[in-house]
PDB file of N, CA and C in Angstrom:
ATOM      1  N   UNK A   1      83.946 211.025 244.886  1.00  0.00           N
ATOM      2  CA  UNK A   1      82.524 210.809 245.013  1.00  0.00           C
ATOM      3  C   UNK A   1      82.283 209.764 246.099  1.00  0.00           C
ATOM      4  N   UNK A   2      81.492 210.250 246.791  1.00  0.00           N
ATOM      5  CA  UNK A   2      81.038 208.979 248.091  1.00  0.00           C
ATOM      6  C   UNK A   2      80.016 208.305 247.579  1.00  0.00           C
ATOM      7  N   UNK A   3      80.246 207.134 247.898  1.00  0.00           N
ATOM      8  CA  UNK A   3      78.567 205.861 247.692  1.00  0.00           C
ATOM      9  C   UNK A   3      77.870 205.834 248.945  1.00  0.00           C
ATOM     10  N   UNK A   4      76.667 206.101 248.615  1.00  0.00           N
ATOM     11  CA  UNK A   4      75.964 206.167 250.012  1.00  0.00           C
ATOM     12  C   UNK A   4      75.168 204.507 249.871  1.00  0.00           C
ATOM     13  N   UNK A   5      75.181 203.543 250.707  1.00  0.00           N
ATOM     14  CA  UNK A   5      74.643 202.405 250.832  1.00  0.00           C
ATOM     15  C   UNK A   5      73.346 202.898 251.297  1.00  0.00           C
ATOM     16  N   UNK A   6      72.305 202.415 250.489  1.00  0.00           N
ATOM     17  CA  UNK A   6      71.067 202.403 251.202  1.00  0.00           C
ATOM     18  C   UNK A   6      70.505 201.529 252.444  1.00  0.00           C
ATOM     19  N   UNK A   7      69.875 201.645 252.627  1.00  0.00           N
ATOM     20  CA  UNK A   7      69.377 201.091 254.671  1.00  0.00           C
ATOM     21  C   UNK A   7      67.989 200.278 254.205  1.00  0.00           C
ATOM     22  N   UNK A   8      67.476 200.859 253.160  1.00  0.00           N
ATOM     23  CA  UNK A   8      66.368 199.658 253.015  1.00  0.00           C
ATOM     24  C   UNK A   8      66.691 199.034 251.937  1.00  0.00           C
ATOM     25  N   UNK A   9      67.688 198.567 251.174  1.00  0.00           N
ATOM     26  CA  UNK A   9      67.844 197.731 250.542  1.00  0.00           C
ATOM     27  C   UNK A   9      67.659 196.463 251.357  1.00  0.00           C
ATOM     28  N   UNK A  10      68.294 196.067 251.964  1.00  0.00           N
ATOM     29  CA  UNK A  10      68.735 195.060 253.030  1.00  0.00           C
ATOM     30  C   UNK A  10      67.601 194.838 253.541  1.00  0.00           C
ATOM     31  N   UNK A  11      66.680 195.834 253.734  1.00  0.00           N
ATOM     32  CA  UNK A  11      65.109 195.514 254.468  1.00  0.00           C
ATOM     33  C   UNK A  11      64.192 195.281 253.274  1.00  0.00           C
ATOM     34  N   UNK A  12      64.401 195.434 252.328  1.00  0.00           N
ATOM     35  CA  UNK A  12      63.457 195.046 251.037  1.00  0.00           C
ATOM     36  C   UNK A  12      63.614 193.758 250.977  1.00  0.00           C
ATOM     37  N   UNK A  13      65.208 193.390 250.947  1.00  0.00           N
ATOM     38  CA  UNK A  13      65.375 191.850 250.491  1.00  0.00           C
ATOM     39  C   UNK A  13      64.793 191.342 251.627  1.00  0.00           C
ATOM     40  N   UNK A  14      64.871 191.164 252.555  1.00  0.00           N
ATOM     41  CA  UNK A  14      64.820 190.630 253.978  1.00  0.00           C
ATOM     42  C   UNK A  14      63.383 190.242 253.767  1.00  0.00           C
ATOM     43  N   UNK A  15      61.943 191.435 254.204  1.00  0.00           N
ATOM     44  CA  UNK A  15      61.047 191.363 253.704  1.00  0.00           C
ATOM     45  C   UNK A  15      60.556 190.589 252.612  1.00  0.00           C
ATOM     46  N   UNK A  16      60.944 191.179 251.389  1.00  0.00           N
ATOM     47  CA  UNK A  16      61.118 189.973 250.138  1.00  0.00           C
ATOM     48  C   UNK A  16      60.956 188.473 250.364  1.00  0.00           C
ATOM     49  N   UNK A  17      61.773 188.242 251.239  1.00  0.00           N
ATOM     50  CA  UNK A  17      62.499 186.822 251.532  1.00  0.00           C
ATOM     51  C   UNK A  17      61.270 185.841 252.484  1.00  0.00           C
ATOM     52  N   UNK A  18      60.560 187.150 253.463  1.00  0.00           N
ATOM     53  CA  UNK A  18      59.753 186.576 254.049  1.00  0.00           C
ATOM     54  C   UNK A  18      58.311 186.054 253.590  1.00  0.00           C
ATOM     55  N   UNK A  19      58.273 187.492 252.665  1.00  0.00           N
ATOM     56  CA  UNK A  19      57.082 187.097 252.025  1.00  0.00           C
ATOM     57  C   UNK A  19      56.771 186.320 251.187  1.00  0.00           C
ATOM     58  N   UNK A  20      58.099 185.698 250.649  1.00  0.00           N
ATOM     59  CA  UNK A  20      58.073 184.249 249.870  1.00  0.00           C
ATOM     60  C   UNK A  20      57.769 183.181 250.578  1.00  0.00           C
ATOM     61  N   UNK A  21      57.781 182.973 251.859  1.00  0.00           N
ATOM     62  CA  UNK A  21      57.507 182.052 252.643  1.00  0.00           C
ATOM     63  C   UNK A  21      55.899 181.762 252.335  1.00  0.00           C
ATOM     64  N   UNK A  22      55.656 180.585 252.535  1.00  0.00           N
ATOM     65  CA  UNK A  22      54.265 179.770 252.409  1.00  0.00           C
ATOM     66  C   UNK A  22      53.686 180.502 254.214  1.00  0.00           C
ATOM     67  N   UNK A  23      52.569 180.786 253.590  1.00  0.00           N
ATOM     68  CA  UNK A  23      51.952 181.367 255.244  1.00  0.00           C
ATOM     69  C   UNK A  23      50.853 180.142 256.135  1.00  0.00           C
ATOM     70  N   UNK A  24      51.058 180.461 257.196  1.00  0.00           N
ATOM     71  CA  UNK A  24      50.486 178.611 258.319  1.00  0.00           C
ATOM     72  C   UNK A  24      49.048 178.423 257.647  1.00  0.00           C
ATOM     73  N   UNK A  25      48.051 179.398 257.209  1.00  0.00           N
ATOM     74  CA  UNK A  25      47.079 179.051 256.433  1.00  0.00           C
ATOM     75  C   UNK A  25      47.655 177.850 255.432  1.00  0.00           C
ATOM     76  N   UNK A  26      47.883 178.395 254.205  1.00  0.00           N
ATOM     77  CA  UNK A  26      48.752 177.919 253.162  1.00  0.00           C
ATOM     78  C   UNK A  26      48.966 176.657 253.659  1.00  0.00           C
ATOM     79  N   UNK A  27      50.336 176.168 254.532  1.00  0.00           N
ATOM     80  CA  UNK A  27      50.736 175.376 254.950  1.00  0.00           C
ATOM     81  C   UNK A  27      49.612 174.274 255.587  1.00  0.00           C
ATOM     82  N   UNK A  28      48.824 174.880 256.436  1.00  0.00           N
ATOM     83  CA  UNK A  28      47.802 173.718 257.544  1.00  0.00           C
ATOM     84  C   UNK A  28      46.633 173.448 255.645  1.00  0.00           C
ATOM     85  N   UNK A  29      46.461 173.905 255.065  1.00  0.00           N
ATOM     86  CA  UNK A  29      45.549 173.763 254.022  1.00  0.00           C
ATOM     87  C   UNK A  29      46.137 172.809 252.832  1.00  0.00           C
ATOM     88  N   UNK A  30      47.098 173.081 252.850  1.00  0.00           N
ATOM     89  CA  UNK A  30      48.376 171.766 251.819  1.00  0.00           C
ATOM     90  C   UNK A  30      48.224 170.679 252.710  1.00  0.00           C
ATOM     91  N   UNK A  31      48.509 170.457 254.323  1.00  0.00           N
ATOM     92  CA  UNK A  31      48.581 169.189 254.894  1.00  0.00           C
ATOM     93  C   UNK A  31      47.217 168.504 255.384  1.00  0.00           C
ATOM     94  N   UNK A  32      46.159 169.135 255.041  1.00  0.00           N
ATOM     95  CA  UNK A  32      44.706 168.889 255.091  1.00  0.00           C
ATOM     96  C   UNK A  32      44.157 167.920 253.861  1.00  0.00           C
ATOM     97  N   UNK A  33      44.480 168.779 252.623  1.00  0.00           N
ATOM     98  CA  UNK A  33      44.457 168.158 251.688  1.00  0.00           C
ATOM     99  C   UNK A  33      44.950 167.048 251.636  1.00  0.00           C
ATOM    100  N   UNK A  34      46.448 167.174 251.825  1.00  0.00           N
ATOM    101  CA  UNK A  34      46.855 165.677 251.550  1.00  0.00           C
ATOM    102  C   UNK A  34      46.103 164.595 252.553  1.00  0.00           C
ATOM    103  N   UNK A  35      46.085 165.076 253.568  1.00  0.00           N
ATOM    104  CA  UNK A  35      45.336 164.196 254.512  1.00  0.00           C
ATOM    105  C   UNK A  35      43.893 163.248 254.027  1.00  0.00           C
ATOM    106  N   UNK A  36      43.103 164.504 253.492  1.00  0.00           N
ATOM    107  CA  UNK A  36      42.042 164.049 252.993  1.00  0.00           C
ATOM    108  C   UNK A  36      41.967 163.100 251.415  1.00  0.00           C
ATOM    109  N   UNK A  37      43.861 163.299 250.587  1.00  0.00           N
ATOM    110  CA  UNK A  37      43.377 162.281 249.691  1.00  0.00           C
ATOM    111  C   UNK A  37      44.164 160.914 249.973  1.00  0.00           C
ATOM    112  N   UNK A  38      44.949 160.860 251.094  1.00  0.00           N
ATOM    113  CA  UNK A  38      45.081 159.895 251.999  1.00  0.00           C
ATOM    114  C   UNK A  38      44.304 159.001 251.680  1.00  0.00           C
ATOM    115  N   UNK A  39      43.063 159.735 253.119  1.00  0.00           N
ATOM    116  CA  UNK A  39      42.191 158.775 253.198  1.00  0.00           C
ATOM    117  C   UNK A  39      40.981 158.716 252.198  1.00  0.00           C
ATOM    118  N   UNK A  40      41.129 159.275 251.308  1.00  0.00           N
ATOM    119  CA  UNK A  40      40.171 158.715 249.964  1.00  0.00           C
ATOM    120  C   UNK A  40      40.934 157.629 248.698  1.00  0.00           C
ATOM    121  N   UNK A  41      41.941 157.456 249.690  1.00  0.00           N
ATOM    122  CA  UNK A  41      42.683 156.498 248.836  1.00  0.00           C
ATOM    123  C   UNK A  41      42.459 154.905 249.723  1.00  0.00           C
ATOM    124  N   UNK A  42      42.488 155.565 250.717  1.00  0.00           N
ATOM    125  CA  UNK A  42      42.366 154.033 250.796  1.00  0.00           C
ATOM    126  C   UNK A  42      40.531 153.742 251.563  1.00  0.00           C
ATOM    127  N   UNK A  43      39.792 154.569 251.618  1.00  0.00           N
ATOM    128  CA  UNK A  43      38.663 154.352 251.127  1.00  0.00           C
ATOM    129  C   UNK A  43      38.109 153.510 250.217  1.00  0.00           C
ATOM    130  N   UNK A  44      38.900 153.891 249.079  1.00  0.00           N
ATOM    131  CA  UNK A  44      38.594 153.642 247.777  1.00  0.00           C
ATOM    132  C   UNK A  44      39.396 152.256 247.829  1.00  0.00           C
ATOM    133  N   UNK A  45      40.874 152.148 248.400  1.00  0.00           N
ATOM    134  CA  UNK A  45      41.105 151.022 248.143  1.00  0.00           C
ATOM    135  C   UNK A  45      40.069 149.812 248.766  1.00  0.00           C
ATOM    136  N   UNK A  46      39.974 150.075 250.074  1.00  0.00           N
ATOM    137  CA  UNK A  46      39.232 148.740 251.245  1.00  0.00           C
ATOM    138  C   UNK A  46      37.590 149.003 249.827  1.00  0.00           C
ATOM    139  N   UNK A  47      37.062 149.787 249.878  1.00  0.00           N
ATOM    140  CA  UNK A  47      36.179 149.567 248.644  1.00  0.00           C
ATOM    141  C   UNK A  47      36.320 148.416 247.616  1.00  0.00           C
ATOM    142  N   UNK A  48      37.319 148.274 246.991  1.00  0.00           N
ATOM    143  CA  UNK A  48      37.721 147.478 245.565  1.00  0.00           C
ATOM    144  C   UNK A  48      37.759 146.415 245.934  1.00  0.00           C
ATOM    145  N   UNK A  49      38.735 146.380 247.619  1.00  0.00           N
ATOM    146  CA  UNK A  49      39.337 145.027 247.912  1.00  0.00           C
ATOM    147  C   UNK A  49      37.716 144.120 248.360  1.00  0.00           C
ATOM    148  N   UNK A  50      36.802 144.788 248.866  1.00  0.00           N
ATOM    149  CA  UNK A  50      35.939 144.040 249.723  1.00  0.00           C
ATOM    150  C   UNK A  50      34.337 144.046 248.666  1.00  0.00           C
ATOM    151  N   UNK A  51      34.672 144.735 247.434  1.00  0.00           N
ATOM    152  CA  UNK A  51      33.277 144.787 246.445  1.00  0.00           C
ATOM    153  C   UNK A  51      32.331 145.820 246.931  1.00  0.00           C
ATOM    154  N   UNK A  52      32.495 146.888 248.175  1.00  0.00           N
ATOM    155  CA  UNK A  52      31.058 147.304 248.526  1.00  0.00           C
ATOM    156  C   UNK A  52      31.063 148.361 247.691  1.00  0.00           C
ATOM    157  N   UNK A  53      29.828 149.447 246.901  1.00  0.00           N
ATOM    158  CA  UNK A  53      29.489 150.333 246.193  1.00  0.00           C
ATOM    159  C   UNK A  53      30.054 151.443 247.654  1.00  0.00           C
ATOM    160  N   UNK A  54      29.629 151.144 248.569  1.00  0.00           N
ATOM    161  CA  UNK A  54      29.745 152.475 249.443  1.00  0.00           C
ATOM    162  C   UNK A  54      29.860 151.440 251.029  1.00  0.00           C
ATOM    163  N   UNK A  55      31.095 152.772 251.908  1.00  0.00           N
ATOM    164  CA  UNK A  55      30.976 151.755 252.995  1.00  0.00           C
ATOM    165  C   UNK A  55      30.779 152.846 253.973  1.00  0.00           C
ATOM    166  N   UNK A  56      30.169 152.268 254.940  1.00  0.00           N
ATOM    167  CA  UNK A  56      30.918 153.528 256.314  1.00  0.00           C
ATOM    168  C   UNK A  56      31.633 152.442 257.160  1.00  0.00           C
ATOM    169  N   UNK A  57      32.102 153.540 257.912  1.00  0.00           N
ATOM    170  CA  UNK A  57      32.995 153.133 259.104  1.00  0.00           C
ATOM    171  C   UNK A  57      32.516 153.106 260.657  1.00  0.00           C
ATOM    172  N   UNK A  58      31.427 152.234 261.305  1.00  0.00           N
ATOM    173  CA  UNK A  58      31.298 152.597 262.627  1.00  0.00           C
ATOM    174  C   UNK A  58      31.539 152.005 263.833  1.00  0.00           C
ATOM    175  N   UNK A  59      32.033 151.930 264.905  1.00  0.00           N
ATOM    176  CA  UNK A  59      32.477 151.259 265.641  1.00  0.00           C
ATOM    177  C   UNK A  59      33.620 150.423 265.522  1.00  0.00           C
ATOM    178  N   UNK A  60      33.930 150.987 264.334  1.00  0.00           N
ATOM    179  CA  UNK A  60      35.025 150.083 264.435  1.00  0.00           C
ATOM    180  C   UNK A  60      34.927 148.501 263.336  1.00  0.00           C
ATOM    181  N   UNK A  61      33.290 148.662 262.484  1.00  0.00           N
ATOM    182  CA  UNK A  61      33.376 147.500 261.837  1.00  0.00           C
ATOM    183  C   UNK A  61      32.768 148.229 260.111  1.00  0.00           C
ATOM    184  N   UNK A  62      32.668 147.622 259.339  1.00  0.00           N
ATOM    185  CA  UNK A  62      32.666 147.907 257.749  1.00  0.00           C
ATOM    186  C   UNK A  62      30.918 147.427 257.859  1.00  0.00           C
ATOM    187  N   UNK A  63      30.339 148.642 256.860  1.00  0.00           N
ATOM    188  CA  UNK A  63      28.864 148.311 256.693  1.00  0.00           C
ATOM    189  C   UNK A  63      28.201 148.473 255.259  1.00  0.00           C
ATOM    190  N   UNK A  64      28.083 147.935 254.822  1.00  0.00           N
ATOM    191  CA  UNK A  64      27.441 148.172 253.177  1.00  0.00           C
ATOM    192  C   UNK A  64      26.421 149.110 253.034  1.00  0.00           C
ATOM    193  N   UNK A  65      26.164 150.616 252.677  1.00  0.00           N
ATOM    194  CA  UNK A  65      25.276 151.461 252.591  1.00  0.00           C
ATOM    195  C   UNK A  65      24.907 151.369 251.553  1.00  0.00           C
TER     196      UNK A  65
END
């Protein structure tokens, strides 16, 4: 009896393999996020440290809104 190896096995896994990959959406949207609780962290920190309810940021100096 002969074994015949199939030809898309090897392309299923392969495929398979790729499509487990995180896609650049995915990816740029994970490093956004983190970005953004970054800087709501330390928002929040310069907040605590300096007492203001709310601050912005302009020019370069801290303003009590």
């Amino acid at each position: 009896m002969i074994h015949v190896i199939r030809v898309d096995t090897p392309r299923k896994r392969l495929f398979q393999m790729i499509n487990d990959l995180p896609t650049i959406f995915e990816v740029v949207r994970t490093m956004m996020s983190m970005v953004a609780l970054v800087a709501l962290a330390e928002t929040t920190s310069v907040q605590m440290s300096f007492g203001f309810a709310a601050t912005s940021v302009r020019n370069g100096s801290m303003e009590d809104v």
